[in-house]
N, C-alpha and C. Protein backbone atom coordinates (compact mmCIF):
# COMPACT_ATOMS: atom_id res chain seq x y z
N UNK A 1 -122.17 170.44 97.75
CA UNK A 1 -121.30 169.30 97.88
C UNK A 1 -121.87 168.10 97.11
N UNK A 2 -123.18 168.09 96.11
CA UNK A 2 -123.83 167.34 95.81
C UNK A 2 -122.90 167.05 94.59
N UNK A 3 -122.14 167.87 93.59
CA UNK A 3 -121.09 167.75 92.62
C UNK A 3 -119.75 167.59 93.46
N UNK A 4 -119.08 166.33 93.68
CA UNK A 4 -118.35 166.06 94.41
C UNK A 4 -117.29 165.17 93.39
N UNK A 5 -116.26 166.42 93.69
CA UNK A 5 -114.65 165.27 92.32
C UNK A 5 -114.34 164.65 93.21
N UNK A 6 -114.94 163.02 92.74
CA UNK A 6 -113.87 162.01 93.93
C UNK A 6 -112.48 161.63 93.64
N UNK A 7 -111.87 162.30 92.75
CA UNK A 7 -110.45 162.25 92.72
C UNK A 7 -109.71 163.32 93.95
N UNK A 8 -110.57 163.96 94.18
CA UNK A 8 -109.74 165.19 94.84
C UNK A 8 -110.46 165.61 96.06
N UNK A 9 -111.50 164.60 96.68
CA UNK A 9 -112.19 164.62 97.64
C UNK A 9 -111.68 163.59 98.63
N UNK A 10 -111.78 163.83 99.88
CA UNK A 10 -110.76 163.33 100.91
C UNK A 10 -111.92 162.15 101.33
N UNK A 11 -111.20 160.88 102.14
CA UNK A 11 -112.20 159.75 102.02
C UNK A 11 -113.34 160.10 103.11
N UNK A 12 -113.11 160.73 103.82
CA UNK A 12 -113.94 161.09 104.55
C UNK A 12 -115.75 161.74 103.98
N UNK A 13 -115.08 162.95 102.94
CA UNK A 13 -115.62 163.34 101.84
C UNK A 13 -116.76 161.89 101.64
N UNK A 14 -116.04 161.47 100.59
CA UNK A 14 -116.78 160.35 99.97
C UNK A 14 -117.80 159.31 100.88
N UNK A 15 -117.24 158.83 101.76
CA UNK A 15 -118.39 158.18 102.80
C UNK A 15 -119.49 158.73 102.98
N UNK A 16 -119.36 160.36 103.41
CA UNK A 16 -120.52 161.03 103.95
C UNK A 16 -121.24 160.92 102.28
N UNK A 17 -120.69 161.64 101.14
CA UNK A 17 -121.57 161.67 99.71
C UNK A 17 -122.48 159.65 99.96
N UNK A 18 -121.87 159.12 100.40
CA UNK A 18 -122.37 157.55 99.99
C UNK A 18 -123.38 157.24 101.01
N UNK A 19 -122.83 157.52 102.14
CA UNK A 19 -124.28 157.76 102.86
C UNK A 19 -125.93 158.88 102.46
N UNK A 20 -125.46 159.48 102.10
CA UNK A 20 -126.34 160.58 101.25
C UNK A 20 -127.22 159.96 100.38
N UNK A 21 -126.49 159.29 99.55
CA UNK A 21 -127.35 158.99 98.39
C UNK A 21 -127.99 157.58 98.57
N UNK A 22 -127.76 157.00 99.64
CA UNK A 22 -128.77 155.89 100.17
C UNK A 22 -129.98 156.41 100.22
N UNK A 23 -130.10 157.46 100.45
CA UNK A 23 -131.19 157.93 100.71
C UNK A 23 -132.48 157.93 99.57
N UNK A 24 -131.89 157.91 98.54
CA UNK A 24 -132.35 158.19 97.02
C UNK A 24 -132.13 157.12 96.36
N UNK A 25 -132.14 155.79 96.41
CA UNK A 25 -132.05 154.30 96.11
C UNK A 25 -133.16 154.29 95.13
N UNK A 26 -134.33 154.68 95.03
CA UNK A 26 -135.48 153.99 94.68
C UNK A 26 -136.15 153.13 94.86
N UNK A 27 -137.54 152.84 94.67
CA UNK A 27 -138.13 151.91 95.11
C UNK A 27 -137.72 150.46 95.02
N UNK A 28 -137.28 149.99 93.41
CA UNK A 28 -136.74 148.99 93.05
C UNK A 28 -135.62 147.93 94.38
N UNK A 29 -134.48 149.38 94.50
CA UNK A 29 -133.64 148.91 95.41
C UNK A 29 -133.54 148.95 96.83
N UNK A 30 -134.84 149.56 96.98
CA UNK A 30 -135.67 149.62 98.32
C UNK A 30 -136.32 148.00 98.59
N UNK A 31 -137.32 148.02 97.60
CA UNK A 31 -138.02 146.64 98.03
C UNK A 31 -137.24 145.56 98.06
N UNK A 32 -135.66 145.83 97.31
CA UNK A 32 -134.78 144.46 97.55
C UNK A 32 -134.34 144.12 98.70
N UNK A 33 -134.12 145.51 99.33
CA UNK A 33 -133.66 145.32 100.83
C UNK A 33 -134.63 144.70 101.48
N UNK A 34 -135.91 145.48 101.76
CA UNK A 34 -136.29 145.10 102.52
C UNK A 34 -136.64 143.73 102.23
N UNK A 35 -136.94 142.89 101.32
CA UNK A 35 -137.14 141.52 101.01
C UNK A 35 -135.82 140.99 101.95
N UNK A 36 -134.60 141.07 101.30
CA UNK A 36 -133.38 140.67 101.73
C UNK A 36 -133.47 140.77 103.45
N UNK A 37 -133.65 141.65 104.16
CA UNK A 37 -133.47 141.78 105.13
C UNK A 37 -134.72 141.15 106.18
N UNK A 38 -136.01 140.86 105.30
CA UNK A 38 -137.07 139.93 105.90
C UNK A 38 -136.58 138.78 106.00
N UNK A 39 -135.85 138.27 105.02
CA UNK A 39 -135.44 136.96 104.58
C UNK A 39 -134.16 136.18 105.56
N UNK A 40 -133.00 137.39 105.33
CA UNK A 40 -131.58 136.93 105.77
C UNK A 40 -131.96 137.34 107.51
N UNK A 41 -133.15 137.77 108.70
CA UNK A 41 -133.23 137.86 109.63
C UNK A 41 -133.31 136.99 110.40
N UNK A 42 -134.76 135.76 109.99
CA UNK A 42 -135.50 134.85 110.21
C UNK A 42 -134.02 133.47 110.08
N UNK A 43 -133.34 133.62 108.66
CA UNK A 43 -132.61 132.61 108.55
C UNK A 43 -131.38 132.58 109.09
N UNK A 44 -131.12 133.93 109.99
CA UNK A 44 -129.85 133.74 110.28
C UNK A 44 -129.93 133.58 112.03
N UNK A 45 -131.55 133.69 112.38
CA UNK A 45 -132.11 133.97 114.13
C UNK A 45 -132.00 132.13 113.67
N UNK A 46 -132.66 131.20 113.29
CA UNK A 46 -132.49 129.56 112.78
C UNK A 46 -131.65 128.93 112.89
N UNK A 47 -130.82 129.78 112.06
CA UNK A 47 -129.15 129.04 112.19
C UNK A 47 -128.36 128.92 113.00
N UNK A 48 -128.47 130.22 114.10
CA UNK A 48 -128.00 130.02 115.24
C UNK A 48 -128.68 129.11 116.37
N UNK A 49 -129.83 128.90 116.37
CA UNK A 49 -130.37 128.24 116.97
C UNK A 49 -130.21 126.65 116.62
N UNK A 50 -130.24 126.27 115.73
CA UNK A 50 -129.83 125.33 115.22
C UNK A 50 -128.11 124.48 115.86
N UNK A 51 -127.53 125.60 115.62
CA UNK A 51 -126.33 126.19 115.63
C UNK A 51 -126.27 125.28 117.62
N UNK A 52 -126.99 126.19 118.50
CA UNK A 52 -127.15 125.83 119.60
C UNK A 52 -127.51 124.63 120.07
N UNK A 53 -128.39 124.13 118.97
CA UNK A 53 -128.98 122.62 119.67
C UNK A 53 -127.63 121.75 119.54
N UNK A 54 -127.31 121.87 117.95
CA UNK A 54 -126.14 121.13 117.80
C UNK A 54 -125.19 120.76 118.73
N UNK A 55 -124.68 122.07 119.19
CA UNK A 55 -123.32 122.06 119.79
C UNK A 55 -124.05 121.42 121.13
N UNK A 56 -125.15 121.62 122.18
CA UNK A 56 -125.32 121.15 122.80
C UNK A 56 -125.45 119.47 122.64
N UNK A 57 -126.04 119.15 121.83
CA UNK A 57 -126.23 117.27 121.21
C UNK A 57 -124.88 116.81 121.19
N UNK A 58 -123.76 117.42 120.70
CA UNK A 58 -122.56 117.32 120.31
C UNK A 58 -122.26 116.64 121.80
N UNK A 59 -122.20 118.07 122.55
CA UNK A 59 -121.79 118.27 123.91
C UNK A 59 -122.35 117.05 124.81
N UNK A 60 -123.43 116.56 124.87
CA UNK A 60 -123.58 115.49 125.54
C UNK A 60 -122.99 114.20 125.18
N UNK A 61 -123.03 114.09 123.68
CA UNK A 61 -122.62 112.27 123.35
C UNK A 61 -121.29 112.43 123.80
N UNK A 62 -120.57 113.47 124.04
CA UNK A 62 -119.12 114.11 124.02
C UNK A 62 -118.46 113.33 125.57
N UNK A 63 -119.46 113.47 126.45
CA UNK A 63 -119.72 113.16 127.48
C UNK A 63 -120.41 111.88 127.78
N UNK A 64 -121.03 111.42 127.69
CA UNK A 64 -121.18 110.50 127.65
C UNK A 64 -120.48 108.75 126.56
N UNK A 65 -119.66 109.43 125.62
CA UNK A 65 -118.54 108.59 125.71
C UNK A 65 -117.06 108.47 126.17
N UNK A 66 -117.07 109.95 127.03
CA UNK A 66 -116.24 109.86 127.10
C UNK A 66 -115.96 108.99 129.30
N UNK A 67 -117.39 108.73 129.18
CA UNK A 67 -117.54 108.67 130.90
C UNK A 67 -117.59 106.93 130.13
N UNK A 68 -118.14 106.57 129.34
CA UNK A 68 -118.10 105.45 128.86
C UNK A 68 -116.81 104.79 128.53
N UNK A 69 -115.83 105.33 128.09
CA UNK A 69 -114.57 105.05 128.15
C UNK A 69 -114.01 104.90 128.84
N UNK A 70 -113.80 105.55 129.68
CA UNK A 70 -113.19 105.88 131.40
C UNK A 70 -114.17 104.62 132.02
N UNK A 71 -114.99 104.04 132.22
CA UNK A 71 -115.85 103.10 133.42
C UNK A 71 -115.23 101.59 132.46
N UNK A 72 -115.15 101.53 130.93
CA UNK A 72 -114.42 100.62 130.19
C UNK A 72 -113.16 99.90 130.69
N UNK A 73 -112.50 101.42 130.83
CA UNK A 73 -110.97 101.22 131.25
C UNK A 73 -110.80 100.98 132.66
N UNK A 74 -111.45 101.26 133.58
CA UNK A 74 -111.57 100.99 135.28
C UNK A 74 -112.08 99.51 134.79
N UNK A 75 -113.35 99.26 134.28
CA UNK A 75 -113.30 97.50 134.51
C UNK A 75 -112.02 97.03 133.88
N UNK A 76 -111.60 97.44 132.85
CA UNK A 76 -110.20 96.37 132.36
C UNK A 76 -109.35 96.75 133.50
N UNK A 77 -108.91 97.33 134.27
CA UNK A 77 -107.90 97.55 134.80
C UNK A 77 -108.13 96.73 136.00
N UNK A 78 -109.43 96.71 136.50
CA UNK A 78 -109.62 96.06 137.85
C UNK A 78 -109.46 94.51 137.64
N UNK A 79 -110.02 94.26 136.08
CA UNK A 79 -110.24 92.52 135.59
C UNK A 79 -108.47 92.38 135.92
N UNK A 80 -107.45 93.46 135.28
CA UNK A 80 -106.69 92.83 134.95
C UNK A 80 -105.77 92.85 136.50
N UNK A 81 -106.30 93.58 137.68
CA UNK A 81 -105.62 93.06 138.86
C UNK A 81 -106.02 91.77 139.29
N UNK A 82 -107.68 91.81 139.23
CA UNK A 82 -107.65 90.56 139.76
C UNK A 82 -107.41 88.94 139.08
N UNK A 83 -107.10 89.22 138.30
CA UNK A 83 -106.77 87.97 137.62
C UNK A 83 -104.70 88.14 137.85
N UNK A 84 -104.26 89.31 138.30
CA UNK A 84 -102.52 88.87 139.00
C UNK A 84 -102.96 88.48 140.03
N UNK A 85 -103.91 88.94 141.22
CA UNK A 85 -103.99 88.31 142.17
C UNK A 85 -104.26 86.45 142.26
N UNK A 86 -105.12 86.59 141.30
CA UNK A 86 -105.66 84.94 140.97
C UNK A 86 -104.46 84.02 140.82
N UNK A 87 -103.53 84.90 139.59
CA UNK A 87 -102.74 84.16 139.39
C UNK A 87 -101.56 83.94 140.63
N UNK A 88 -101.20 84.84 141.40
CA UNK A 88 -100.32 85.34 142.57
C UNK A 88 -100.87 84.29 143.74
N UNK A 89 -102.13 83.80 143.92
CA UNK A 89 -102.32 83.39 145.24
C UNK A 89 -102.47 81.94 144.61
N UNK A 90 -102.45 81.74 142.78
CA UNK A 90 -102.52 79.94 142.40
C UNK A 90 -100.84 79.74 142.81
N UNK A 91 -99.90 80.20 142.50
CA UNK A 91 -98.44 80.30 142.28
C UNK A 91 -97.96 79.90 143.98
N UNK A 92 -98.39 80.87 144.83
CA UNK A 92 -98.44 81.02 146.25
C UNK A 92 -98.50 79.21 146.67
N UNK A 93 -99.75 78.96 146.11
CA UNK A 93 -99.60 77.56 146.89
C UNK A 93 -99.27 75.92 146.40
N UNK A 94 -98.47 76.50 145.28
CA UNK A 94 -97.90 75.26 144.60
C UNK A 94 -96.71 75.21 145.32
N UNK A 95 -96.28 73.53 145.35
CA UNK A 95 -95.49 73.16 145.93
C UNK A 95 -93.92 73.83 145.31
N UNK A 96 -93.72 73.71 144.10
CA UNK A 96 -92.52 74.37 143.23
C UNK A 96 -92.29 75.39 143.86
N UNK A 97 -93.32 76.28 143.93
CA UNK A 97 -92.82 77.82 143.66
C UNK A 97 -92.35 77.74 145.50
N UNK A 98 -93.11 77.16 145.79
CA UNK A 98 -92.37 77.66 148.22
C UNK A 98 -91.00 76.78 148.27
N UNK A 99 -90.47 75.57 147.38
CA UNK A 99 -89.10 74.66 147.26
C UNK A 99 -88.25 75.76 147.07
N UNK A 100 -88.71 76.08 145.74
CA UNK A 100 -87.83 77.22 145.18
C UNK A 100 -87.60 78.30 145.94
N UNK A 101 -88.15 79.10 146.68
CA UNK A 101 -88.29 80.41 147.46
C UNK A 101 -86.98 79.72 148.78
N UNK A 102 -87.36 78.45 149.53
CA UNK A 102 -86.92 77.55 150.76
C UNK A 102 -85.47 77.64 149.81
N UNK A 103 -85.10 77.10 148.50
CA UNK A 103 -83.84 76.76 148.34
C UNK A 103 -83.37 77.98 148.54
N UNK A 104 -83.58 79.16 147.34
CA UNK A 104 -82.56 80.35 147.29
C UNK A 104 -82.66 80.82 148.60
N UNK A 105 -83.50 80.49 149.80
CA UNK A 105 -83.09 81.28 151.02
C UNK A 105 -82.45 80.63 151.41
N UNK A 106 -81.90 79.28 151.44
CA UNK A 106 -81.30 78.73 152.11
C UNK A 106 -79.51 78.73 151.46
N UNK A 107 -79.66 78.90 150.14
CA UNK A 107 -78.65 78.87 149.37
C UNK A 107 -77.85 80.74 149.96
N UNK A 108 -79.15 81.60 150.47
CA UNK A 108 -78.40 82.85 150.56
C UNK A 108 -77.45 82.86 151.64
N UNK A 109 -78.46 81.81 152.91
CA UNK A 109 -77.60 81.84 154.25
C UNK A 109 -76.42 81.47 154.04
N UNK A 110 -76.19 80.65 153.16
CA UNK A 110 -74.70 79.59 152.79
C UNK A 110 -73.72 80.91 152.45
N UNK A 111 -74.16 81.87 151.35
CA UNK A 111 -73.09 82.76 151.07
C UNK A 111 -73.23 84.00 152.20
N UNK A 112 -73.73 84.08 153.24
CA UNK A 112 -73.35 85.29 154.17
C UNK A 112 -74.67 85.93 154.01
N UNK A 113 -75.72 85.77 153.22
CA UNK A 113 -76.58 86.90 152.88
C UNK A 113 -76.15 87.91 151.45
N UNK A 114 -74.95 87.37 150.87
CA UNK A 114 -74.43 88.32 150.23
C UNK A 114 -75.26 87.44 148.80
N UNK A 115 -76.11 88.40 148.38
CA UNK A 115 -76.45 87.92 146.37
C UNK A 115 -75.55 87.76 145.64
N UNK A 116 -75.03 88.50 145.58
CA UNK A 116 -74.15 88.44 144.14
C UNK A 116 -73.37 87.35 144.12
N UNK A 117 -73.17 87.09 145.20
CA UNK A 117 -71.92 86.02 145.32
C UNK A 117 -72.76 84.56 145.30
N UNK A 118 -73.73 84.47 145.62
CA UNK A 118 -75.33 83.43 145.14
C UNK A 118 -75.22 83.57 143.81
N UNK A 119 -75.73 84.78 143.13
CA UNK A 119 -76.11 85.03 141.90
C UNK A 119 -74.93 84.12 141.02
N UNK A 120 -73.80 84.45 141.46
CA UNK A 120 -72.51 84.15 140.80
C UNK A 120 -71.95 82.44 140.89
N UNK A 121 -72.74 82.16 141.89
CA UNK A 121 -72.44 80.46 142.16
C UNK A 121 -73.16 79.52 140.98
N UNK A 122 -72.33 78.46 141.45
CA UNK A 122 -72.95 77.49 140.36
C UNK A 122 -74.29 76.62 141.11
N UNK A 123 -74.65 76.80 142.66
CA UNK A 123 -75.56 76.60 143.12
C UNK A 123 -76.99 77.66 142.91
N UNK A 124 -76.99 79.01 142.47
CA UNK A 124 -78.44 79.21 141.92
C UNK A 124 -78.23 79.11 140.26
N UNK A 125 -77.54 78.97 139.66
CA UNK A 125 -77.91 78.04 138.26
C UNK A 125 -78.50 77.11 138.46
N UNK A 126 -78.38 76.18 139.12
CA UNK A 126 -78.59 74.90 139.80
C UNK A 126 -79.85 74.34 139.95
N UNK A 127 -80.35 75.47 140.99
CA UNK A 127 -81.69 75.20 141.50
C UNK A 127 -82.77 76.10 140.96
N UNK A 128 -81.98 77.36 139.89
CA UNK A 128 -83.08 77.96 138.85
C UNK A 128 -82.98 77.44 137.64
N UNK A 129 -82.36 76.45 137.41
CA UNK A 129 -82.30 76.01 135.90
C UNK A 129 -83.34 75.30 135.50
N UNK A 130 -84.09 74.10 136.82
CA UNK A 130 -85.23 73.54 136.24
C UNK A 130 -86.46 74.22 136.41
N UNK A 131 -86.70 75.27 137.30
CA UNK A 131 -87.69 76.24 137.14
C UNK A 131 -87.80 76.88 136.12
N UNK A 132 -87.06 77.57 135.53
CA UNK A 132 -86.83 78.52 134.37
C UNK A 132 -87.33 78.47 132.99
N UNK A 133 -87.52 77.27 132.68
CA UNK A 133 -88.13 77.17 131.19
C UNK A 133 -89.93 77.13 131.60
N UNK A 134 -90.02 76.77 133.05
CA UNK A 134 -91.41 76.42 133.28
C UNK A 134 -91.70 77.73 133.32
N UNK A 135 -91.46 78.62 134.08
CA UNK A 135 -91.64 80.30 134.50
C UNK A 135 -91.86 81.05 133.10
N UNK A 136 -90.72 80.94 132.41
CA UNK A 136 -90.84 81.17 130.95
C UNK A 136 -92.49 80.96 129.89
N UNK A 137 -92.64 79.42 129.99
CA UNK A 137 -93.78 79.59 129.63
C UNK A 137 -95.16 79.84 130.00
N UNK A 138 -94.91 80.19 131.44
CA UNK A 138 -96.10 80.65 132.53
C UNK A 138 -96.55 82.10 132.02
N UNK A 139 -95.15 82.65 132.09
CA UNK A 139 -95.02 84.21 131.67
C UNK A 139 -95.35 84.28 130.41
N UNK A 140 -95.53 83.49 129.12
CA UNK A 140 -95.55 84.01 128.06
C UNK A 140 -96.84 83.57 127.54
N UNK A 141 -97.66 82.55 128.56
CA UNK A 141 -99.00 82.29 128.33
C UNK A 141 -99.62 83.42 129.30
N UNK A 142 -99.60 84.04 130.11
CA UNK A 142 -100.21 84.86 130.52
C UNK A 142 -99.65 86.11 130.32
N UNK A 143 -98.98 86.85 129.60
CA UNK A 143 -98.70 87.99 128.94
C UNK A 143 -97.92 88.51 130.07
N UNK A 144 -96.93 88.25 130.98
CA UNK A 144 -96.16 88.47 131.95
C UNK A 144 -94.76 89.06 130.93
N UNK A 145 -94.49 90.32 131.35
CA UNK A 145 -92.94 90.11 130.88
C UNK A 145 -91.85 89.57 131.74
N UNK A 146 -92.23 89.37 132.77
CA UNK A 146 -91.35 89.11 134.23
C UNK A 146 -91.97 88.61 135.24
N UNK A 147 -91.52 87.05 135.77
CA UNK A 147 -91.60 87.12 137.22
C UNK A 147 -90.74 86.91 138.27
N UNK A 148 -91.13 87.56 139.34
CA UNK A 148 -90.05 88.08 140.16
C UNK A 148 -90.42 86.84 141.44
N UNK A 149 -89.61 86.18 142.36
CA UNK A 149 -89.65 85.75 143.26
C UNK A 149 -88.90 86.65 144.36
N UNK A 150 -89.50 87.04 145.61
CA UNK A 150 -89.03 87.96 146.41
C UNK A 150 -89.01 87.16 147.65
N UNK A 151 -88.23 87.33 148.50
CA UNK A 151 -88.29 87.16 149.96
C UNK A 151 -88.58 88.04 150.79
N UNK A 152 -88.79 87.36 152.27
CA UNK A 152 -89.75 88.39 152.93
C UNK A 152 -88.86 89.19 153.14
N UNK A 153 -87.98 89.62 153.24
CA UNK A 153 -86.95 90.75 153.71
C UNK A 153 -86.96 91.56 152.19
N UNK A 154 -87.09 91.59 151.33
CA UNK A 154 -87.54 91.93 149.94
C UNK A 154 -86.21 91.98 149.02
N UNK A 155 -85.54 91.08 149.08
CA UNK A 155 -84.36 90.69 148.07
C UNK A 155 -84.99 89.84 146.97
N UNK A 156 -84.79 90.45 145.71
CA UNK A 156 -85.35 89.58 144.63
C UNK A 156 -84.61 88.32 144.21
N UNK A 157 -85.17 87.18 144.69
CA UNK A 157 -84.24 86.15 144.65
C UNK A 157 -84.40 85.53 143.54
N UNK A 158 -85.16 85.48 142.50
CA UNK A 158 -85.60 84.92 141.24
C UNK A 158 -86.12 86.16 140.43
N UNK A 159 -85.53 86.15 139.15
CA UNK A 159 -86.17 86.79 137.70
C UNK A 159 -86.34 85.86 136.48
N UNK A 160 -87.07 85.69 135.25
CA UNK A 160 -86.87 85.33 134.50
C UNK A 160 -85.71 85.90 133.51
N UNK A 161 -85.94 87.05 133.39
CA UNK A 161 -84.95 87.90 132.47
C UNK A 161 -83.42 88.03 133.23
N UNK A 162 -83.63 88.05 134.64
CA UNK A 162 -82.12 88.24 135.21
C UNK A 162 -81.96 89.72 134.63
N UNK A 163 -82.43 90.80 134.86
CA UNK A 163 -81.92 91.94 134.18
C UNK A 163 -81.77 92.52 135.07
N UNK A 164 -81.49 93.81 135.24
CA UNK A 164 -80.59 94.91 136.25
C UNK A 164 -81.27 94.69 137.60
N UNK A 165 -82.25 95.01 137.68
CA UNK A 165 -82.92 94.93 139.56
C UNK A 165 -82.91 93.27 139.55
N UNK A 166 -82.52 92.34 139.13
CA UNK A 166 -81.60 91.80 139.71
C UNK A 166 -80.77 91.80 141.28
């Protein structure tokens, strides 16, 4: 089988002939291997290791910005309650803002309790018209898109925008 027609020899054939004649390489292409295979062992046991530190180094800063981000965003979020509260309990005890709250409740008793029919009078134009430009620029110096005046029964008796929850 050592004279082997590889036109007419089945692949099976041919593998086994190719394994065979590894055998008979010579020294030349002997000592390449084994060079090659001293060489590509050492550098490829490195690389993975390498390989390992990396991904671990990776893996920590990975983590640790990402816990850094997250403790970032909890302080902004907490700064930014307590500074509505700040602003919520300065608002609370100005004289304007409890007149205003005293009128529209008093303006609601007048129509039955019924809003809309408030909303619709020419008495809360009235008594929100000189608030309104002030609220306006309260809201737009402190990055407010809206403020809401509520009563204790929780009817929104004041908006700036006047928009649907209304």
């Amino acid at each position: 089988m050592d004279n082997i027609d590889y036109n007419k020899a089945s692949t099976w054939e041919k593998l086994k002939y190719s394994f065979r004649s590894w055998r008979y390489i010579g020294v030349g292409k002997s000592l390449l291997i084994w060079f090659l295979a001293i060489s590509i062992i050492p550098l490829a046991s490195i690389s993975f290791i390498n390989f390992l530190n990396a991904y671990h180094g990776l893996t920590i800063v990975a983590e640790k910005s990402l816990q850094t981000s997250s403790q970032l965003r909890e302080e902004y979020i907490n700064t930014f309650f307590k500074e509505i509260i700040d602003f919520l309990d300065f608002n609370a005890s100005q004289k304007n803002d409890v007149n205003l709250i005293k009128q529209l409740n008093g303006a609601l008793a007048s129509h039955q309790g019924k809003f809309d029919a408030l909303k619709a009078s020419e008495d809360y134009r009235h008594i929100t018209a000189v608030q309104r430009d002030e609220y306006k620029n309260l809201a737009g110096r402190n990055g407010y898109y809206d403020i809401f005046y509520i009563d204790k029964s929780g009817f929104i008796l004041f908006s700036i925008r006047e928009e649907s929850d209304l």
